[in-house]
PDB file of N, CA and C in Angstrom:
ATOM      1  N   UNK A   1     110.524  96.507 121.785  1.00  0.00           N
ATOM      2  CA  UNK A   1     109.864  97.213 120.710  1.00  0.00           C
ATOM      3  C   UNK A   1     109.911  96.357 119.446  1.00  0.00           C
ATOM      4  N   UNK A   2     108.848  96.331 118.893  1.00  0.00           N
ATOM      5  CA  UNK A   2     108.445  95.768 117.528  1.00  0.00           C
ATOM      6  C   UNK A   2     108.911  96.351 116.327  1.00  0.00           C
ATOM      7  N   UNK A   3     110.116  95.844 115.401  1.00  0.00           N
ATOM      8  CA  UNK A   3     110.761  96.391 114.413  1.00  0.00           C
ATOM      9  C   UNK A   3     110.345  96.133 113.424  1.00  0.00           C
ATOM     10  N   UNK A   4     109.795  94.847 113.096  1.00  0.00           N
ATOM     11  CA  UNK A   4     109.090  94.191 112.170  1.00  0.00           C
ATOM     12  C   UNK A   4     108.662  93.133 112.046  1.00  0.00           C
ATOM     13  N   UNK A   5     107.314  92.410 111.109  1.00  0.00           N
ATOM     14  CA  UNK A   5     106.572  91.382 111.691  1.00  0.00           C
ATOM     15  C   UNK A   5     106.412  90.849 110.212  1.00  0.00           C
ATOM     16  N   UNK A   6     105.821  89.972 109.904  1.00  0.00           N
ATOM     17  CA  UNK A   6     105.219  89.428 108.656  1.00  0.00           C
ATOM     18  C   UNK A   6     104.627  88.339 108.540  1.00  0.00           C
ATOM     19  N   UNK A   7     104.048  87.804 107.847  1.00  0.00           N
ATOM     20  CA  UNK A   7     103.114  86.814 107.069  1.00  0.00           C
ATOM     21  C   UNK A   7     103.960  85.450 106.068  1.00  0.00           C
ATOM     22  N   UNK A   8     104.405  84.136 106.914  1.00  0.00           N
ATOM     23  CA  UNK A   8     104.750  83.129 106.086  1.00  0.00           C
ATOM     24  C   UNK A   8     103.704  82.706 104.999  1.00  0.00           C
ATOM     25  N   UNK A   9     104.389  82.958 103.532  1.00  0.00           N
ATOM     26  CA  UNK A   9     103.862  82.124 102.254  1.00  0.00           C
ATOM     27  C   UNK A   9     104.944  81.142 102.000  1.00  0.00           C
ATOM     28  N   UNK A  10     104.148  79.933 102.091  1.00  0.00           N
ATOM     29  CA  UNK A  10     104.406  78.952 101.673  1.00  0.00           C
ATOM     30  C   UNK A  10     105.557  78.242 100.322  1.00  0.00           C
ATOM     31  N   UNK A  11     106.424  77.378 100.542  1.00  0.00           N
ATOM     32  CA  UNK A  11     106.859  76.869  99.180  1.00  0.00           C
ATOM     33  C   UNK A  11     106.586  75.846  98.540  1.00  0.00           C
ATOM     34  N   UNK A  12     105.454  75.844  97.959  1.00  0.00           N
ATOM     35  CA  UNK A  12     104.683  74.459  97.315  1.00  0.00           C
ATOM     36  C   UNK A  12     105.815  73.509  97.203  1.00  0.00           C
ATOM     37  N   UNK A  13     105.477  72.227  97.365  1.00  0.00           N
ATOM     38  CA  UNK A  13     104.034  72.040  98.016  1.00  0.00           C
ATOM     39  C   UNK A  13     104.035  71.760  99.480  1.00  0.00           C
ATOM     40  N   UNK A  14     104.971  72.889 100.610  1.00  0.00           N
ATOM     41  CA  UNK A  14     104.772  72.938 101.567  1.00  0.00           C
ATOM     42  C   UNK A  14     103.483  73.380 102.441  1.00  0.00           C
ATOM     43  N   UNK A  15     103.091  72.851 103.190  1.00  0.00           N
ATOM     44  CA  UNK A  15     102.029  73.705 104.004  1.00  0.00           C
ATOM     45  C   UNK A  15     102.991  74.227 105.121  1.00  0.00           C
ATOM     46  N   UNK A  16     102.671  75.886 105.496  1.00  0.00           N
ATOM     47  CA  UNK A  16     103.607  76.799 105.959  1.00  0.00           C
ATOM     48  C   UNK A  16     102.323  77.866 106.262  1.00  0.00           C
ATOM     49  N   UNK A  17     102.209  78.214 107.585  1.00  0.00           N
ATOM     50  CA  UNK A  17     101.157  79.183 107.659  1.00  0.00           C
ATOM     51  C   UNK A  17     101.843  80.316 109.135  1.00  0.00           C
ATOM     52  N   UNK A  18     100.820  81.429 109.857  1.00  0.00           N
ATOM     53  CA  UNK A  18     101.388  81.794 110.693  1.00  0.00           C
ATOM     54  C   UNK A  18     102.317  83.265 110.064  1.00  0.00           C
ATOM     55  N   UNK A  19     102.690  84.110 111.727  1.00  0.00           N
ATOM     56  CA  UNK A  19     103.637  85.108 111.086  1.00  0.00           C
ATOM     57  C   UNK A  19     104.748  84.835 111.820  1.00  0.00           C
ATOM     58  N   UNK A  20     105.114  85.942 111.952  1.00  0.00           N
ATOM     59  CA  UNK A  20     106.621  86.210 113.141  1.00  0.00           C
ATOM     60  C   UNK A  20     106.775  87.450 113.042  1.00  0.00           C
ATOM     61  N   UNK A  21     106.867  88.128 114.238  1.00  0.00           N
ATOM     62  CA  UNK A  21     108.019  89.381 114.777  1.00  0.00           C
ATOM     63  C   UNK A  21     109.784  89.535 115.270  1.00  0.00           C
ATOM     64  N   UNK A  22     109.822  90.320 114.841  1.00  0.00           N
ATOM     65  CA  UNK A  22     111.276  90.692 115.113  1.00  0.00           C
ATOM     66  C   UNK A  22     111.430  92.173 116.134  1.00  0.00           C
ATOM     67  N   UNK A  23     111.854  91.863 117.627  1.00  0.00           N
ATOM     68  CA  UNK A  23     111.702  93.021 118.075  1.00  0.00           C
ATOM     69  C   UNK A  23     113.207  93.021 118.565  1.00  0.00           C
ATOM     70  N   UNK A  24     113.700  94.307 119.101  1.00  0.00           N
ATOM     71  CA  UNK A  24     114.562  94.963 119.650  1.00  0.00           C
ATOM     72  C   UNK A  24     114.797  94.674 121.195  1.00  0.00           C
ATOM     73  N   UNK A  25     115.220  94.158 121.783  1.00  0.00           N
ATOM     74  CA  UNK A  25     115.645  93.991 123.178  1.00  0.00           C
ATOM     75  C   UNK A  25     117.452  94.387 124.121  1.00  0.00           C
ATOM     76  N   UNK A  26     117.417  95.408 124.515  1.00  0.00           N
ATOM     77  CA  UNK A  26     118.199  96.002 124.912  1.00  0.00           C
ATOM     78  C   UNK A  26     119.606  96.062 123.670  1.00  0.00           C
ATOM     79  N   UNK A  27     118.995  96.343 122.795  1.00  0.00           N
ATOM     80  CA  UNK A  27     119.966  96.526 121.624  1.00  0.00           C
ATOM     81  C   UNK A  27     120.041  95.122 120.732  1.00  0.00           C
ATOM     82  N   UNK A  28     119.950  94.055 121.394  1.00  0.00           N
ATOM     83  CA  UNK A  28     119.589  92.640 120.737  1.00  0.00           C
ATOM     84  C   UNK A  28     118.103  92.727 120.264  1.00  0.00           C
ATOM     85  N   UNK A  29     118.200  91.763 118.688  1.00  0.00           N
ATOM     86  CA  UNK A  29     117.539  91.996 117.980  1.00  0.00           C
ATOM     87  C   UNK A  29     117.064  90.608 118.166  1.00  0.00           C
ATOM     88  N   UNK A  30     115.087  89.701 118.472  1.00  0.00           N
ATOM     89  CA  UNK A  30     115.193  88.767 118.789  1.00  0.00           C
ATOM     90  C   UNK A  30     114.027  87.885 118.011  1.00  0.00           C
ATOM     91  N   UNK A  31     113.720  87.012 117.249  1.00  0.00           N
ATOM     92  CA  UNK A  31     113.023  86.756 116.316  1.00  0.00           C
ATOM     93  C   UNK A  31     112.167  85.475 116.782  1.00  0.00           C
ATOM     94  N   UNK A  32     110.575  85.493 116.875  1.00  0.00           N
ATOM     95  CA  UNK A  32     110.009  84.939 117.309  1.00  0.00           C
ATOM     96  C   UNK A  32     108.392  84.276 116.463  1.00  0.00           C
ATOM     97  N   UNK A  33     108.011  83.241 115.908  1.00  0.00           N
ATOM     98  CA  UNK A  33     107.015  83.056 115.739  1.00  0.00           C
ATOM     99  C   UNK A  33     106.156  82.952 116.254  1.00  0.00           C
ATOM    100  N   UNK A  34     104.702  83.526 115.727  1.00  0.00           N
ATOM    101  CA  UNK A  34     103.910  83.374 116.420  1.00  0.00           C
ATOM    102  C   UNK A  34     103.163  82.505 116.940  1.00  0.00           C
ATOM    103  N   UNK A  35     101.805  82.467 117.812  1.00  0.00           N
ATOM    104  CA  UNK A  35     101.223  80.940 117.888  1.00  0.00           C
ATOM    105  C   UNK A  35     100.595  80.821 117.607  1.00  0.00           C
ATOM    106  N   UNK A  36     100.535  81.040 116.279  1.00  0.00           N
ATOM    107  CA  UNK A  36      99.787  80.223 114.916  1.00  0.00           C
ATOM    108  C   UNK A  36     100.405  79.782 113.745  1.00  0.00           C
ATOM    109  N   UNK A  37     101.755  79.761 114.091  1.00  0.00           N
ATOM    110  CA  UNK A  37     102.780  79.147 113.119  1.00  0.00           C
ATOM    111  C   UNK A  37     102.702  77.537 113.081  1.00  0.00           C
ATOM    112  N   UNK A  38     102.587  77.239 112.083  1.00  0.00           N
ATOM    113  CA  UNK A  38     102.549  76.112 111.792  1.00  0.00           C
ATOM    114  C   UNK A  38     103.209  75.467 110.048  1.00  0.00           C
ATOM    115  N   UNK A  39     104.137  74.703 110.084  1.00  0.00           N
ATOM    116  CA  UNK A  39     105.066  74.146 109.125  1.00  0.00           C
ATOM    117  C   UNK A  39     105.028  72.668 109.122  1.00  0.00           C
ATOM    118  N   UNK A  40     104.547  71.740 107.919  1.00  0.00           N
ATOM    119  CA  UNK A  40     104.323  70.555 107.870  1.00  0.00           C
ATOM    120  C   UNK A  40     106.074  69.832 107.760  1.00  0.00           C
ATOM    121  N   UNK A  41     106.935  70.505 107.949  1.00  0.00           N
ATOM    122  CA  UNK A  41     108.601  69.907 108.218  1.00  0.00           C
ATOM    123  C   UNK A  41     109.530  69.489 107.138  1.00  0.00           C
ATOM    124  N   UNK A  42     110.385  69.068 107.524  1.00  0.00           N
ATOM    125  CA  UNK A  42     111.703  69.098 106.318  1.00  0.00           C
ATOM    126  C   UNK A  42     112.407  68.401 107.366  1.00  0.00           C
ATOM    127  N   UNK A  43     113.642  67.929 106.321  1.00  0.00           N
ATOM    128  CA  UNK A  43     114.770  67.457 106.960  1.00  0.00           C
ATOM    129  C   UNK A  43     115.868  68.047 108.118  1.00  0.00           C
ATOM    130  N   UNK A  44     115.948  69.622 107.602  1.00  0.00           N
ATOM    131  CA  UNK A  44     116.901  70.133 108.201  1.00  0.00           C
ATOM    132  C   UNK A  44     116.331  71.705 107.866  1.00  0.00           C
ATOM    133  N   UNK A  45     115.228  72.114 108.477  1.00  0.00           N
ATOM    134  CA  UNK A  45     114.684  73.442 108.774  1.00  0.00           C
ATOM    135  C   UNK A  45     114.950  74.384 109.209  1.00  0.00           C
ATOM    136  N   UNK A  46     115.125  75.802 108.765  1.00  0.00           N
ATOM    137  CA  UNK A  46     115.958  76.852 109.374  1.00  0.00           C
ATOM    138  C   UNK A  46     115.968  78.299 108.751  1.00  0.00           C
ATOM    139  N   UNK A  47     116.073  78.998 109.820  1.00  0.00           N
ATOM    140  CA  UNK A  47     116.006  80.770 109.119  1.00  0.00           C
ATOM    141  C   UNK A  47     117.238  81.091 108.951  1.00  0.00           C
ATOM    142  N   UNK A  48     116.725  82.171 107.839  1.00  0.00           N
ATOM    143  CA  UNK A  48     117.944  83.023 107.208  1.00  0.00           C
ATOM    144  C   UNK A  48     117.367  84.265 106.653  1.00  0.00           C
ATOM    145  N   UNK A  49     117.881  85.162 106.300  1.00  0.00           N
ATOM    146  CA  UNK A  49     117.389  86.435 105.262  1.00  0.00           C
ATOM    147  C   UNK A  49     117.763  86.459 103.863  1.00  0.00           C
ATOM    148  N   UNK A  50     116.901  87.339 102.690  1.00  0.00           N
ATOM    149  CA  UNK A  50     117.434  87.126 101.283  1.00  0.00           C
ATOM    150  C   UNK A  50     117.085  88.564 101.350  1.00  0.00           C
ATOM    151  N   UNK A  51     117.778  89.174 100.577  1.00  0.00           N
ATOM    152  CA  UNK A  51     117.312  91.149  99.779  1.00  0.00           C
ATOM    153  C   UNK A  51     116.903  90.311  98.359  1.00  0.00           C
ATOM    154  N   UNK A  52     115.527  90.822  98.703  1.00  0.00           N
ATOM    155  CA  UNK A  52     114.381  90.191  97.210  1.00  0.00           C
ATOM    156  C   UNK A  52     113.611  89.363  97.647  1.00  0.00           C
ATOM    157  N   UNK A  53     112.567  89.019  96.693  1.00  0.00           N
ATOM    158  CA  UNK A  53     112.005  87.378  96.965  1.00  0.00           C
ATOM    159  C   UNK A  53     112.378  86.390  96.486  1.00  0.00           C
ATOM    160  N   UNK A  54     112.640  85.369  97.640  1.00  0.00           N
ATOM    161  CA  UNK A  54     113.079  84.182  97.290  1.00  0.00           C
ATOM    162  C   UNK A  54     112.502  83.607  95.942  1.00  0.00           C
ATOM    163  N   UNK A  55     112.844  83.207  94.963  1.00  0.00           N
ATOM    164  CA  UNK A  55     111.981  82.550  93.994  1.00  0.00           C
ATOM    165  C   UNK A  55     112.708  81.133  93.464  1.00  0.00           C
ATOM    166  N   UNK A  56     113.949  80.656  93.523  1.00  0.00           N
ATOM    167  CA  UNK A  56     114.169  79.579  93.291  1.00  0.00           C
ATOM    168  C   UNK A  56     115.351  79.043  94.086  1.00  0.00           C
ATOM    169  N   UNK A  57     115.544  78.111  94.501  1.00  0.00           N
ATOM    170  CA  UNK A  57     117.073  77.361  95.471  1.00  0.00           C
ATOM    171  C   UNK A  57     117.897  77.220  94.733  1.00  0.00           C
ATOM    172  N   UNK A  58     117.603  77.507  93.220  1.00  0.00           N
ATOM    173  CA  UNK A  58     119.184  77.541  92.958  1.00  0.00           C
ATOM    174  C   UNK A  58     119.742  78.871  92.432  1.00  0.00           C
ATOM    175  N   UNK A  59     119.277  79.836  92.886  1.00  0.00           N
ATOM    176  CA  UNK A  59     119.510  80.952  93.044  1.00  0.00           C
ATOM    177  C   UNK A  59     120.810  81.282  93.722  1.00  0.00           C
ATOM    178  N   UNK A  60     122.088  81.387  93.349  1.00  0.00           N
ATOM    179  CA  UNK A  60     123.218  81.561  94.019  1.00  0.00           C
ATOM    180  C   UNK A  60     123.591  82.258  95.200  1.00  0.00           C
ATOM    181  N   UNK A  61     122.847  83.200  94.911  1.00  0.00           N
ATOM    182  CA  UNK A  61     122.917  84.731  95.904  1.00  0.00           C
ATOM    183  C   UNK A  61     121.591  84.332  97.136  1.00  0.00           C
ATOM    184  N   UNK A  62     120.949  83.730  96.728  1.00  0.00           N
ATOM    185  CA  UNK A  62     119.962  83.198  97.428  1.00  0.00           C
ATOM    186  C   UNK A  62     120.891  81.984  98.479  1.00  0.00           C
ATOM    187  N   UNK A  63     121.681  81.213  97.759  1.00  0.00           N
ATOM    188  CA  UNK A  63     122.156  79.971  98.688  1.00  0.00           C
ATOM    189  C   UNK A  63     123.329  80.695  99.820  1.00  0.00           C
ATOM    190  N   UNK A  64     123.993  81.804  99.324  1.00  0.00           N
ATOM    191  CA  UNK A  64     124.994  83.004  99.716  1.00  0.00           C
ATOM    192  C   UNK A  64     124.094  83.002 101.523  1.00  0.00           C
ATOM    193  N   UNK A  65     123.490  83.563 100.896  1.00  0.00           N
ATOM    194  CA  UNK A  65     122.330  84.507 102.009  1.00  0.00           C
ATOM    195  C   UNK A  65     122.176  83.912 103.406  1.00  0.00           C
ATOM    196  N   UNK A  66     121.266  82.452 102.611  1.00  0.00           N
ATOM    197  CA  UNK A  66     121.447  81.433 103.882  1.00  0.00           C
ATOM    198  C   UNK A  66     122.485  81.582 104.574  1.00  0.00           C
ATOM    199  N   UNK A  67     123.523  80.903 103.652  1.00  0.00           N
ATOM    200  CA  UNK A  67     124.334  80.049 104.573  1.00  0.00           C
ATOM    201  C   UNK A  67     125.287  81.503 105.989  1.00  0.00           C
ATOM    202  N   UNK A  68     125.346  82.460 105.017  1.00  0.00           N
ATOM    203  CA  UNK A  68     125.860  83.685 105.533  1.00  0.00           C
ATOM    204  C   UNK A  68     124.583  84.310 107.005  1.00  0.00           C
ATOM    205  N   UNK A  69     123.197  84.215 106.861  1.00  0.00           N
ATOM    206  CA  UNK A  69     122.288  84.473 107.980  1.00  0.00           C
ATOM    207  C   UNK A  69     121.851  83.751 109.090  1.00  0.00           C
ATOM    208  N   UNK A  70     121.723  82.160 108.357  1.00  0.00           N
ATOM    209  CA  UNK A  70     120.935  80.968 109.325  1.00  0.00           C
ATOM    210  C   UNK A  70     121.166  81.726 110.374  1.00  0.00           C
ATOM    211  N   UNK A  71     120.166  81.476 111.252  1.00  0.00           N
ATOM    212  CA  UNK A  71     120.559  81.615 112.891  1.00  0.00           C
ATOM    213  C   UNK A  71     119.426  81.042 113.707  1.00  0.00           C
ATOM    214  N   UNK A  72     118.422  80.320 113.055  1.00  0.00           N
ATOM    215  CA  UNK A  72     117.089  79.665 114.122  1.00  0.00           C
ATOM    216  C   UNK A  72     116.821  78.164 113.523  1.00  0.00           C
ATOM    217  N   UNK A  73     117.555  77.047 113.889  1.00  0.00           N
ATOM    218  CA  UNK A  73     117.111  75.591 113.405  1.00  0.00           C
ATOM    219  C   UNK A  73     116.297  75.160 114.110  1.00  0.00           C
ATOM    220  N   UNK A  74     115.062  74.953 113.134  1.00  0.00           N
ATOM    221  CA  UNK A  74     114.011  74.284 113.871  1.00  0.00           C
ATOM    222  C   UNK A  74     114.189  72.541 113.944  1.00  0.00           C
ATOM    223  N   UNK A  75     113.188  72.001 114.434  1.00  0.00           N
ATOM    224  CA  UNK A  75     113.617  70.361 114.639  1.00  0.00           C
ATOM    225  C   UNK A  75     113.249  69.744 113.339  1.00  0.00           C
ATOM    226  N   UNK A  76     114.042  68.813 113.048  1.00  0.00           N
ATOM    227  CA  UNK A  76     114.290  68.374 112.115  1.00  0.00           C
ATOM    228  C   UNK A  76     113.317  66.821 111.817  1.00  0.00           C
ATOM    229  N   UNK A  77     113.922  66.073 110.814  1.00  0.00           N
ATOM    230  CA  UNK A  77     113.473  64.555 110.258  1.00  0.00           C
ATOM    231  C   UNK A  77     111.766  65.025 109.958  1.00  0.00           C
ATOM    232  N   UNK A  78     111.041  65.774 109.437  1.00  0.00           N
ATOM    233  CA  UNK A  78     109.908  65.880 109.228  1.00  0.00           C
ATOM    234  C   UNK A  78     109.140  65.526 109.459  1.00  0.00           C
ATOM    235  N   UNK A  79     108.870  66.202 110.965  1.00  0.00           N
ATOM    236  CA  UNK A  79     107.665  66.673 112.169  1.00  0.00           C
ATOM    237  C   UNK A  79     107.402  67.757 111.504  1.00  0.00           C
ATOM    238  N   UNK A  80     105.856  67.620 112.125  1.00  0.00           N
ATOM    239  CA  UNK A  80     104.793  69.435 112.200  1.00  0.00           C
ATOM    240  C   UNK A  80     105.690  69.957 113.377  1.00  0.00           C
ATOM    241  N   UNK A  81     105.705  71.156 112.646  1.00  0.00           N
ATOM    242  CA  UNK A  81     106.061  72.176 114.004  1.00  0.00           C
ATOM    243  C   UNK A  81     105.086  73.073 114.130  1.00  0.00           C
ATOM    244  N   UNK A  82     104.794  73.189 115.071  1.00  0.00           N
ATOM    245  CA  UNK A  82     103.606  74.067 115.317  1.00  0.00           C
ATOM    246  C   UNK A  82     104.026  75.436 116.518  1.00  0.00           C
ATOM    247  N   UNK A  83     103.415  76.458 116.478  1.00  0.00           N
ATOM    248  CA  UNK A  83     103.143  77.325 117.866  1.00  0.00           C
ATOM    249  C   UNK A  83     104.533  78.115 117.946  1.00  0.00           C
ATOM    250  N   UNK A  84     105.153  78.565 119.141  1.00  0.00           N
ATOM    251  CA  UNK A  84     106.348  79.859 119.038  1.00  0.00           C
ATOM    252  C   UNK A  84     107.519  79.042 119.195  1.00  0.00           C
ATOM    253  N   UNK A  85     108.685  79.791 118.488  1.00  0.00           N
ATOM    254  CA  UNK A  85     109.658  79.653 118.675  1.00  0.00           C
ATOM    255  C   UNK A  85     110.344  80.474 118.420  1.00  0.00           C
ATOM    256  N   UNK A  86     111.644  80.347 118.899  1.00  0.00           N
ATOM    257  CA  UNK A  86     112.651  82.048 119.220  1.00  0.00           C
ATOM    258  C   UNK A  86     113.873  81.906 119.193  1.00  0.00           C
ATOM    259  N   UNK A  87     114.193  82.828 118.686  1.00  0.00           N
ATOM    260  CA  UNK A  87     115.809  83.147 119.188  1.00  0.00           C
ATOM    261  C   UNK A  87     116.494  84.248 118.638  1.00  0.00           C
ATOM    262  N   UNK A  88     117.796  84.576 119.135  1.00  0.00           N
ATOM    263  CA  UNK A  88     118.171  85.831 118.902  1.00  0.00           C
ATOM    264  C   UNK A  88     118.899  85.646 117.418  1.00  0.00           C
ATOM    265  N   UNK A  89     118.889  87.080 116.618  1.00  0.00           N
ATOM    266  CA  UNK A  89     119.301  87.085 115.486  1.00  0.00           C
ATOM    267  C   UNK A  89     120.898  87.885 115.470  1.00  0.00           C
ATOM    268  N   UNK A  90     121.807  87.369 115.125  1.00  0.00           N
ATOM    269  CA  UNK A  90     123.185  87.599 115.492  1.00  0.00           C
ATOM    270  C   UNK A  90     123.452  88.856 115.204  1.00  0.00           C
ATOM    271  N   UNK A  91     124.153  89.408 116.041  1.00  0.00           N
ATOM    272  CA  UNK A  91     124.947  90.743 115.605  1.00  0.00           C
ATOM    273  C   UNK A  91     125.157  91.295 114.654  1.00  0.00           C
ATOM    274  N   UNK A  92     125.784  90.657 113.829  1.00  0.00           N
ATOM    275  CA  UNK A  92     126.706  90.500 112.533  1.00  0.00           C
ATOM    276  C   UNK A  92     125.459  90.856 111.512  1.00  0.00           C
ATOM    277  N   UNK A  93     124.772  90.413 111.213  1.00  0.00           N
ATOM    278  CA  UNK A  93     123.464  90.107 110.668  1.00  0.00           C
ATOM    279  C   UNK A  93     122.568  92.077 110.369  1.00  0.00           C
ATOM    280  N   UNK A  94     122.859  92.730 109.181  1.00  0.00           N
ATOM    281  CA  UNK A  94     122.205  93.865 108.894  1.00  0.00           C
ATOM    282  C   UNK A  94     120.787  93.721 108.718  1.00  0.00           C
ATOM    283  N   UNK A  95     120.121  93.731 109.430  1.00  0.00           N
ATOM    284  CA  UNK A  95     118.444  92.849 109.174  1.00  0.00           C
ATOM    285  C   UNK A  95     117.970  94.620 107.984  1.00  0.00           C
ATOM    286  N   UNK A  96     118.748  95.454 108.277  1.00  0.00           N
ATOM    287  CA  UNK A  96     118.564  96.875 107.192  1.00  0.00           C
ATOM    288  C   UNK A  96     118.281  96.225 105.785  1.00  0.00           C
ATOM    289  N   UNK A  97     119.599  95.084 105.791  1.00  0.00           N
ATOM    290  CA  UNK A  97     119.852  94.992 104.139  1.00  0.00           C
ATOM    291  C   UNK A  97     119.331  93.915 103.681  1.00  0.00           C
ATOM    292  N   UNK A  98     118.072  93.292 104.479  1.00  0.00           N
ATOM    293  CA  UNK A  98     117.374  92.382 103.571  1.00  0.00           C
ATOM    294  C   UNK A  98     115.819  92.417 103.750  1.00  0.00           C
ATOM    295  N   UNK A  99     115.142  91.753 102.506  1.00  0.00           N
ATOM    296  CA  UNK A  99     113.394  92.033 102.531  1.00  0.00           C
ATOM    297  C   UNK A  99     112.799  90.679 102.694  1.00  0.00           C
ATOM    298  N   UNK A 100     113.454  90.095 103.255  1.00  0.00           N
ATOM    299  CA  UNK A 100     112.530  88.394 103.434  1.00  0.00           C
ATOM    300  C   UNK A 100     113.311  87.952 104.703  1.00  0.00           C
ATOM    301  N   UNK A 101     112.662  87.402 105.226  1.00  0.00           N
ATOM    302  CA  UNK A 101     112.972  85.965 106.373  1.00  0.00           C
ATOM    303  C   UNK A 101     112.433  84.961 105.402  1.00  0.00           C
ATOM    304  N   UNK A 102     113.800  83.969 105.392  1.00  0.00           N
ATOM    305  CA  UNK A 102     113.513  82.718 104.869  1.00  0.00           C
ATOM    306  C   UNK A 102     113.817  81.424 105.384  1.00  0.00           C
ATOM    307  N   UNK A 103     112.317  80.528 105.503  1.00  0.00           N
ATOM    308  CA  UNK A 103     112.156  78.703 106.135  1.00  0.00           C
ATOM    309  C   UNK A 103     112.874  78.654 105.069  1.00  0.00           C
ATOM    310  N   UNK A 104     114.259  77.926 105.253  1.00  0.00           N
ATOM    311  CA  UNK A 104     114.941  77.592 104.661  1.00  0.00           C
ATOM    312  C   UNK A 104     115.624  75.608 105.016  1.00  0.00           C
ATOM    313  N   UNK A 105     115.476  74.773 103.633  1.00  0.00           N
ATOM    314  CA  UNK A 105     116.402  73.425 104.028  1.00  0.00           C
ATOM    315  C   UNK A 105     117.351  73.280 103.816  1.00  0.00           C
ATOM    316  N   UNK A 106     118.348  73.464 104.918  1.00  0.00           N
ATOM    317  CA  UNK A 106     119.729  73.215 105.001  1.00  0.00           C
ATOM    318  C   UNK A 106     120.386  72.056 104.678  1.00  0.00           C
ATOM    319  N   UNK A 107     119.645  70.964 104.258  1.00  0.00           N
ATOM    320  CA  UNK A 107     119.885  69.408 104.272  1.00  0.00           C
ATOM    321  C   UNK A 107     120.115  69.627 102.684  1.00  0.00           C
ATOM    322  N   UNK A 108     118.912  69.608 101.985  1.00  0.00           N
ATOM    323  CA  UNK A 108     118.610  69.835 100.397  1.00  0.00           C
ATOM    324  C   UNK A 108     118.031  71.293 100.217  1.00  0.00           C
ATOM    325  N   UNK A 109     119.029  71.925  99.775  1.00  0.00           N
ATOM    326  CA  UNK A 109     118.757  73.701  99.872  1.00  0.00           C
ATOM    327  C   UNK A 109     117.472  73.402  98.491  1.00  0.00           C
ATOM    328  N   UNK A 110     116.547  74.554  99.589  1.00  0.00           N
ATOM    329  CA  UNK A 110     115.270  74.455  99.238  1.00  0.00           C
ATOM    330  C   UNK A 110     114.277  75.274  99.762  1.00  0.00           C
ATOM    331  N   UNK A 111     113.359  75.992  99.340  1.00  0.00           N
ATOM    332  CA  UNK A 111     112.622  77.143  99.945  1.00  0.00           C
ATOM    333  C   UNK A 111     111.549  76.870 100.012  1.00  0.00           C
ATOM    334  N   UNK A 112     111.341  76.457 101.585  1.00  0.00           N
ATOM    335  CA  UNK A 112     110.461  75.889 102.535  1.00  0.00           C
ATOM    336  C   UNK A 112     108.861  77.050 102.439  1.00  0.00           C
ATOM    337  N   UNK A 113     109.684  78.209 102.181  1.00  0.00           N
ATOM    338  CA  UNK A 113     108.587  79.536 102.580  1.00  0.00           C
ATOM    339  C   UNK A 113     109.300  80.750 102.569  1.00  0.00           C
ATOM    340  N   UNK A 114     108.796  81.859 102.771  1.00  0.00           N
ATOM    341  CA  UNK A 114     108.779  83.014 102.995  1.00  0.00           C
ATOM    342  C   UNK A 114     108.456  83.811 103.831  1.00  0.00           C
ATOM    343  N   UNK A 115     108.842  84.862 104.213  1.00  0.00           N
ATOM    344  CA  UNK A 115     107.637  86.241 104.590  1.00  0.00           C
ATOM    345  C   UNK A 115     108.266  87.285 104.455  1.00  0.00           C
ATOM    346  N   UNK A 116     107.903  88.631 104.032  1.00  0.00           N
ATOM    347  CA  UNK A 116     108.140  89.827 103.881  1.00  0.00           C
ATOM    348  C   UNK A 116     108.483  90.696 104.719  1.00  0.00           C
ATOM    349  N   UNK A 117     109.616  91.187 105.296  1.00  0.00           N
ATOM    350  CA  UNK A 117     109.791  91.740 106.071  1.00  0.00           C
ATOM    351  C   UNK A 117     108.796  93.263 106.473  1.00  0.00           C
ATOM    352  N   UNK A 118     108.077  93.458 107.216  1.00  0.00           N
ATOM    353  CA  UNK A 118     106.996  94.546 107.156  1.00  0.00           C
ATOM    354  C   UNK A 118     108.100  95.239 108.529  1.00  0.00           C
ATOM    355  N   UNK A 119     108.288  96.527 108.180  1.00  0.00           N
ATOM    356  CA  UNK A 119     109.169  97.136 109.226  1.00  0.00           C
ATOM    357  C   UNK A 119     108.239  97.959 109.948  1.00  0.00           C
ATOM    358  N   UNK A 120     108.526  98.636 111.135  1.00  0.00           N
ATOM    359  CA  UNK A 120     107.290  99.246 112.095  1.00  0.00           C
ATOM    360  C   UNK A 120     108.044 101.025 112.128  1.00  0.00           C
TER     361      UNK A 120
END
């Protein structure tokens, strides 16, 4: 079942397009882009959640968030990534208490993108 889905906006001057869902699987919660995701790359690429919109990396509570959510590293040294990718979002992890999934750079903290958590 489909819990929630959304729409990546971009973090200039990234090109970042595509959505992602987050569905429910036997109580595991499992997070997947779609295949029309597409991200022109970073050094060290990766999801996390923020409560709010991301608006700057040096946002404290923002760098908190990351490092406290990461749970999906995409491939790194800046390749296109294109099309689905997945994985499960940890236990631990209240997906209740936040309003963004964030492309996040773990290398040089930095906000790759966004999307809004849209709940179902």
């Amino acid at each position: 079942m489909i819990v929630a889905h959304g729409i990546f906006i971009p973090g200039p001057p990234h090109v970042l397009r595509g959505g992602f869902t987050i569905r429910e699987d036997g109580g595991a919660l499992l997070f997947e882009t779609n295949a029309d995701f597409y991200f022109d790359g970073s050094p060290a690429p990766g999801f996390g959640f923020h409560t709010g919109i991301p608006t700057s990396a040096g946002d404290l509570a923002l760098r908190a968030n990351m490092s406290r959510t990461r749970f999906l590293d995409l491939p790194g040294n800046v390749v296109e990534i294109r099309g689905q990718h997945a994985g499960p979002i940890p236990p631990a992890i209240d997906l209740g208490a936040y309003d963004a999934l964030v492309l996040w750079c773990f290398e040089t903290p930095f906000i790759l993108g966004y999307g809004t958590l849209e709940r179902l």
